[in-house]
C-alpha atoms as a PDB file:
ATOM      1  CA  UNK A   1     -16.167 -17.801  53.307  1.00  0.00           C
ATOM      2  CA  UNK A   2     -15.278 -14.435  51.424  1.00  0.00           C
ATOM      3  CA  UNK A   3     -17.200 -12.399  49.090  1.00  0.00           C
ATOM      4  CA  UNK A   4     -15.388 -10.344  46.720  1.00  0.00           C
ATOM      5  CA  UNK A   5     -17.017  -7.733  45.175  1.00  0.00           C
ATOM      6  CA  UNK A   6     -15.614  -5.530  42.545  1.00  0.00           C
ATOM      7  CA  UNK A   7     -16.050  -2.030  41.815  1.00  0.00           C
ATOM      8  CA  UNK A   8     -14.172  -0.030  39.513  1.00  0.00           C
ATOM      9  CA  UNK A   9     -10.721   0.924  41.596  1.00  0.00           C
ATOM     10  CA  UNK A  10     -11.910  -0.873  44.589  1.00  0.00           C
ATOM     11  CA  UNK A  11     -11.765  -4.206  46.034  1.00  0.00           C
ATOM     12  CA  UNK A  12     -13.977  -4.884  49.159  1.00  0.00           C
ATOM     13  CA  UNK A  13     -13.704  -8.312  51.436  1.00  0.00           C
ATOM     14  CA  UNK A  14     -16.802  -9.324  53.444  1.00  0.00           C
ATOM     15  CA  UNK A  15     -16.229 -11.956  56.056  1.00  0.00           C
ATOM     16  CA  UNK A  16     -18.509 -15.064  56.418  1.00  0.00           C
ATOM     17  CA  UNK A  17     -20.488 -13.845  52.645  1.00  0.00           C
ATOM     18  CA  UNK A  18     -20.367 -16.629  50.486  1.00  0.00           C
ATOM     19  CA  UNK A  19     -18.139 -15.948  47.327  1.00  0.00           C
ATOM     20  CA  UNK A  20     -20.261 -14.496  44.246  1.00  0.00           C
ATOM     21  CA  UNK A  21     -20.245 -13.246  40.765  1.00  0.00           C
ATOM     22  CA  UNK A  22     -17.746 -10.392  40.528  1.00  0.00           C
ATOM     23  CA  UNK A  23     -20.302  -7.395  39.257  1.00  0.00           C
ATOM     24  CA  UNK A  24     -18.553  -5.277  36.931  1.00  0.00           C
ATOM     25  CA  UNK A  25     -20.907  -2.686  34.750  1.00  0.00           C
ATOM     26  CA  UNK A  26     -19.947  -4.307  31.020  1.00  0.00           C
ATOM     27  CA  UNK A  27     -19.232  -0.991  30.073  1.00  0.00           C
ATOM     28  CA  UNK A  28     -16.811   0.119  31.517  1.00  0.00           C
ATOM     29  CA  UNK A  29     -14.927  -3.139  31.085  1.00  0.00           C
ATOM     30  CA  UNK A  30     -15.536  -2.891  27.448  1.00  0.00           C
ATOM     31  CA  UNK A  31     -14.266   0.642  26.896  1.00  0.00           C
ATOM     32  CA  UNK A  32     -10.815  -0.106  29.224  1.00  0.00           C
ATOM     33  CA  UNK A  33     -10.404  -3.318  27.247  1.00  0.00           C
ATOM     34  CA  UNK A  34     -10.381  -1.395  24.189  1.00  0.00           C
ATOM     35  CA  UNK A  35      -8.805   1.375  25.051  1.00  0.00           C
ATOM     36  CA  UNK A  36      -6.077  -1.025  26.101  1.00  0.00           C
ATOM     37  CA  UNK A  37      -5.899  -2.175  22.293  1.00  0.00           C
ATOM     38  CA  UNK A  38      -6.736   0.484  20.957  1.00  0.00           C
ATOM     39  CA  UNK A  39      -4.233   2.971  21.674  1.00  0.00           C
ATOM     40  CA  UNK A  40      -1.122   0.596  21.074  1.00  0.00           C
ATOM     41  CA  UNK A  41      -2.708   0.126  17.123  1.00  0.00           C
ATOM     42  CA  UNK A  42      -3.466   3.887  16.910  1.00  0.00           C
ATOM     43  CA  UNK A  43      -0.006   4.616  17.634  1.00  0.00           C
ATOM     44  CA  UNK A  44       1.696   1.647  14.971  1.00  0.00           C
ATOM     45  CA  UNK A  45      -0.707   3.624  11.995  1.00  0.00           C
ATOM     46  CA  UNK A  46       0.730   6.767  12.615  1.00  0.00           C
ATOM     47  CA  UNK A  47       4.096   5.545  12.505  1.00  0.00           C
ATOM     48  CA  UNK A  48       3.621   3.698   9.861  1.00  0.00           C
ATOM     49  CA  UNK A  49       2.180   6.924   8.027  1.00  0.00           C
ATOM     50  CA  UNK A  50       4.881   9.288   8.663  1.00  0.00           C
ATOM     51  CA  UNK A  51       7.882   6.650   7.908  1.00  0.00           C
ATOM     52  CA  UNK A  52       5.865   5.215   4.226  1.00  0.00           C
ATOM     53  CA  UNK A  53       4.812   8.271   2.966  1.00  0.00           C
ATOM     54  CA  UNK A  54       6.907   9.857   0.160  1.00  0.00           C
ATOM     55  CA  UNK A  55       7.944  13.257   0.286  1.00  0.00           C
ATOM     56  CA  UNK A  56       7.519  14.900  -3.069  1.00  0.00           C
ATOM     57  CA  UNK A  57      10.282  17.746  -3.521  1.00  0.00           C
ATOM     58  CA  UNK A  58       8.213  20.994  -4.778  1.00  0.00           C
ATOM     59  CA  UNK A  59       9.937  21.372  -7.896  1.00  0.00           C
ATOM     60  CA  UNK A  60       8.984  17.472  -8.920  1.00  0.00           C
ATOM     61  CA  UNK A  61       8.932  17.378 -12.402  1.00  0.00           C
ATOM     62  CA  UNK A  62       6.121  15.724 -14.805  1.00  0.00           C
ATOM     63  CA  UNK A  63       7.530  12.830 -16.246  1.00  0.00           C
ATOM     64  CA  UNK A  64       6.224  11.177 -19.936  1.00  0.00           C
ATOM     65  CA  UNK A  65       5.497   7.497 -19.735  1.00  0.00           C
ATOM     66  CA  UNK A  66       4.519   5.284 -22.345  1.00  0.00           C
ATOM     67  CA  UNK A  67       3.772   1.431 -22.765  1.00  0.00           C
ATOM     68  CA  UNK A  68       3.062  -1.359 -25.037  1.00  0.00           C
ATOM     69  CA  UNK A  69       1.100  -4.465 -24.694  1.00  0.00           C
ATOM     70  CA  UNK A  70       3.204  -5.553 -28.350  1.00  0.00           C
ATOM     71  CA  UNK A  71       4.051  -9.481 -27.637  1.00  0.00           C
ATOM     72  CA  UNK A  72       2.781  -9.576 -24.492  1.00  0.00           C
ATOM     73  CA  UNK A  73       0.335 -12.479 -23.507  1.00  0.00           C
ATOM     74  CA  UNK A  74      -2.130 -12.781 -21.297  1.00  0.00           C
ATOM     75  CA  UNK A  75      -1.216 -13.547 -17.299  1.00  0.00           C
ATOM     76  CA  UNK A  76       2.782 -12.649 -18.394  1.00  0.00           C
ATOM     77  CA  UNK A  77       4.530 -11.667 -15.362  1.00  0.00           C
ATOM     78  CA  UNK A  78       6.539  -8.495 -15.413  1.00  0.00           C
ATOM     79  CA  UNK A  79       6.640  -4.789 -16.625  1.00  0.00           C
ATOM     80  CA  UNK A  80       5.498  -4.312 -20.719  1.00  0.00           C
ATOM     81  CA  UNK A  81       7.654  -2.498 -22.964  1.00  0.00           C
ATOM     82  CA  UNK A  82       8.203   1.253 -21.453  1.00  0.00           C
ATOM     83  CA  UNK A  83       9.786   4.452 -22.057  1.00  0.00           C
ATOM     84  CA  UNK A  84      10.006   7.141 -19.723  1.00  0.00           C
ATOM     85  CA  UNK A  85      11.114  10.661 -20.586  1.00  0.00           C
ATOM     86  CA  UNK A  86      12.216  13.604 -18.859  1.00  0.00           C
ATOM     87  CA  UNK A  87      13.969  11.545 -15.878  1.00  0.00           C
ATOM     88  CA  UNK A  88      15.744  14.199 -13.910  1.00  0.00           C
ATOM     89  CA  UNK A  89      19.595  14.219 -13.272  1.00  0.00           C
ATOM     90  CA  UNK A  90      19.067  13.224  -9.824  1.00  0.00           C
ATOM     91  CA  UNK A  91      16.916  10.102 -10.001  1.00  0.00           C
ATOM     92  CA  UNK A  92      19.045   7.293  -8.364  1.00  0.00           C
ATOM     93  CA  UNK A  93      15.111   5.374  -8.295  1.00  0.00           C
ATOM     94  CA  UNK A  94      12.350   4.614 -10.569  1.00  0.00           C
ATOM     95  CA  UNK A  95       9.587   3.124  -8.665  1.00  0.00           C
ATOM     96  CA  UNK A  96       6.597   1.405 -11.304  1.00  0.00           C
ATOM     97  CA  UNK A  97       3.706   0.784  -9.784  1.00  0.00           C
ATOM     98  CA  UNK A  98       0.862  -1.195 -11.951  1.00  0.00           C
ATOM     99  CA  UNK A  99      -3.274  -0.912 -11.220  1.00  0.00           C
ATOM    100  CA  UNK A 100      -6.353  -2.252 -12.780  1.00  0.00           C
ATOM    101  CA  UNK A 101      -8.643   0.372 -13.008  1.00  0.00           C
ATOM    102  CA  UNK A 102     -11.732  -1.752 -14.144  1.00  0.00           C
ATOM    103  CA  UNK A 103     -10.599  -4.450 -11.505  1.00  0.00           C
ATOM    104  CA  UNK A 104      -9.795  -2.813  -8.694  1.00  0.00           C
ATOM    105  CA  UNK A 105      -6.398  -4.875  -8.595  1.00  0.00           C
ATOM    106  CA  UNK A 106      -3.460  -3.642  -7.353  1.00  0.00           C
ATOM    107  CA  UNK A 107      -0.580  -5.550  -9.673  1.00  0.00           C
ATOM    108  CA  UNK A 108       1.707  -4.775  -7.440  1.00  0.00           C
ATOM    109  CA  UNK A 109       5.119  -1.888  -7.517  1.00  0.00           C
ATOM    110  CA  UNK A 110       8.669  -2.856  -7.912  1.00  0.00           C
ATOM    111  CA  UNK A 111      11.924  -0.649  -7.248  1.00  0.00           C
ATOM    112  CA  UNK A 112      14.444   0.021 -10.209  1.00  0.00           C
ATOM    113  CA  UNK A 113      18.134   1.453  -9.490  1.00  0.00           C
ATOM    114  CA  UNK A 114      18.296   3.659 -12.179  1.00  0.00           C
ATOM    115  CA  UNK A 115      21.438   3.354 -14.360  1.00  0.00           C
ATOM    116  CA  UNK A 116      20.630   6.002 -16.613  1.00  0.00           C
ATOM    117  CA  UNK A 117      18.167   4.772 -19.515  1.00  0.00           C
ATOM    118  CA  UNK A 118      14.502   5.689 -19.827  1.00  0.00           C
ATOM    119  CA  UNK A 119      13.801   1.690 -20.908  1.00  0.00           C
ATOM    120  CA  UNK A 120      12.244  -0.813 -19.551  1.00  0.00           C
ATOM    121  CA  UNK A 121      12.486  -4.125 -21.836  1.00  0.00           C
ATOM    122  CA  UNK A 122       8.987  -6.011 -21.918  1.00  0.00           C
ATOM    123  CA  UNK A 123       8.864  -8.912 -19.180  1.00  0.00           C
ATOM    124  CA  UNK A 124      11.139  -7.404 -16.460  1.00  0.00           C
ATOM    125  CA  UNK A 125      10.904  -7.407 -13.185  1.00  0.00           C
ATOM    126  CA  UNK A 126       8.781 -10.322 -12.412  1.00  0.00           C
ATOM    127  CA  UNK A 127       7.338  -8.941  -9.410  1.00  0.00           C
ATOM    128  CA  UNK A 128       4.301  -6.968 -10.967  1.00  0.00           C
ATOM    129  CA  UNK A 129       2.102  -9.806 -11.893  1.00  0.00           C
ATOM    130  CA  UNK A 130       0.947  -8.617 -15.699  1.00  0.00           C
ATOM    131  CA  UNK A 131      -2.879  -8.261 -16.866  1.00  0.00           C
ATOM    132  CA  UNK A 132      -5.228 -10.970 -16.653  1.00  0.00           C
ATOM    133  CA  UNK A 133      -8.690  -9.873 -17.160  1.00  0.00           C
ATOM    134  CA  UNK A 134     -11.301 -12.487 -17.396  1.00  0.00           C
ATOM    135  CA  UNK A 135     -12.156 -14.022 -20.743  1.00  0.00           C
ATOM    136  CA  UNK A 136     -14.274 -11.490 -23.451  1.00  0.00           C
ATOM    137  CA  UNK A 137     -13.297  -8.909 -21.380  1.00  0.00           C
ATOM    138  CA  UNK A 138     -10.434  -5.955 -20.731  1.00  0.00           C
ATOM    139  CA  UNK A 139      -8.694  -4.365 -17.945  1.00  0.00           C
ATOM    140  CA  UNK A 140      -7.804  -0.858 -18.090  1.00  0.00           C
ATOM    141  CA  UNK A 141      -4.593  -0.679 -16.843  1.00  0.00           C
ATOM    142  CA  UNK A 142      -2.713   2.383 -15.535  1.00  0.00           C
ATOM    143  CA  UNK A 143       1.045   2.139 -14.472  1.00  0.00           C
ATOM    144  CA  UNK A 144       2.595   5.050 -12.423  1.00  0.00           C
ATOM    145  CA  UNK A 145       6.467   5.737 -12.449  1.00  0.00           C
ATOM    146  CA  UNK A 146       8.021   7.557  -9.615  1.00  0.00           C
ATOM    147  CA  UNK A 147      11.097   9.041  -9.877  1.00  0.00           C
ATOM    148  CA  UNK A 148      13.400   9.065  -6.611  1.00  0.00           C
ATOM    149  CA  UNK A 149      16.318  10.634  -5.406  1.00  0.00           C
ATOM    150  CA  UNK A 150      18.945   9.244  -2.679  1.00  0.00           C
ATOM    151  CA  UNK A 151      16.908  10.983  -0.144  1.00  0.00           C
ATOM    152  CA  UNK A 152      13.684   8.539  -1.487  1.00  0.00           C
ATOM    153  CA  UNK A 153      11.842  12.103  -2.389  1.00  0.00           C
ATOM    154  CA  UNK A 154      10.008  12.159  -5.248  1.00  0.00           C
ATOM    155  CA  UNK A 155      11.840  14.342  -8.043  1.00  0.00           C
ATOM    156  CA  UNK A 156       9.138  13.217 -10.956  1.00  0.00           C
ATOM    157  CA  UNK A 157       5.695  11.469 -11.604  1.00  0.00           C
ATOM    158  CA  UNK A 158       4.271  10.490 -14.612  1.00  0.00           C
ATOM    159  CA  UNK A 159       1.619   7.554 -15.665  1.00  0.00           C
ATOM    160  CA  UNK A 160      -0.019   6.307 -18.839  1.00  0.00           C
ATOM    161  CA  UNK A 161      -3.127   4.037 -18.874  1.00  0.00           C
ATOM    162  CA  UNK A 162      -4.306   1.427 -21.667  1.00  0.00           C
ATOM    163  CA  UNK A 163      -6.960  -1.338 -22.389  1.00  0.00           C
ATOM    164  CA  UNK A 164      -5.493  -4.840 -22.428  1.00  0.00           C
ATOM    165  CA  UNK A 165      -6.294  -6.754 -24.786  1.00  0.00           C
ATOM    166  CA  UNK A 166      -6.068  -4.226 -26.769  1.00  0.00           C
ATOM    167  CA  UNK A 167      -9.529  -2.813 -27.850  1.00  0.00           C
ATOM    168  CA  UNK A 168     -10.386  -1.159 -31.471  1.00  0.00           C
END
């Protein structure tokens, strides 16, 4: 019989030993294992942070945002009643992004082609899930609006926060 033994970048064969355990220092095998993992995830986050982060042009301007929780019910879906001023001549996007501050809960953040107007009619865009604090209590909700141009850089930023319900 053969006995393999393993060392780290060698491999030696002894004749007539009778095959045992390969001994490899745990170590070592743990730190080229995740090395081997490692790396490969290292390099997706950095991608993934250079191609998601927005580039905010220098001159960006400060936009005014305001919101209303008028008509709107608990657990709605979609964006409240909004106005947004001072929307520069270049904004081809408005992206509105929607957070519970007392929460922590992300609402979620939709993107608008922006056909000119600074309003946003009360229940669009479905895809920010609308406040839903727990009963005898409020969220303080902020909402952020981004304003893009074609080249996705930010050209204006502006956000507004308010209790829902509504507190006196």
């Amino acid at each position: 019989m053969r006995q393999t033994i393993f060392r780290p970048r060698e491999v030696i064969h002894r004749p007539g030993a009778a095959l045992a355990r390969p001994q490899i220092p745990c170590a070592s095998l743990f730190r080229e294992t995740v090395m081997k993992q490692a790396i490969p995830l290292i390099f997706a986050i950095i991608c993934i942070l250079l191609y998601s982060c927005e580039k905010k042009d220098p001159g960006a301007v400060a936009l005014s945002v305001n919101f209303t929780w008028e008509d709107y019910a608990p657990c709605d879906m979609g964006l409240p009643q909004m106005t947004i001023g001072g929307i520069p001549a270049n904004t081809k996007f408005l992206k509105v992004r929607m957070y519970d501050h007392e929460f922590g809960f992300d609402h979620g953040e939709v993107k608008i082609k922006y056909a000119g107007s600074g309003t946003i009619t009360r229940g669009s865009y479905k895809e920010i899930t609308g406040p839903c604090p727990p009963p005898n209590s409020s969220g303080r909700y902020k909402i952020t609006v981004k304003a893009l141009d074609a080249n996705n850089m930010v050209v204006g930023m502006g956000s507004k926060e308010r209790y829902f319900p509504v507190t006196e």
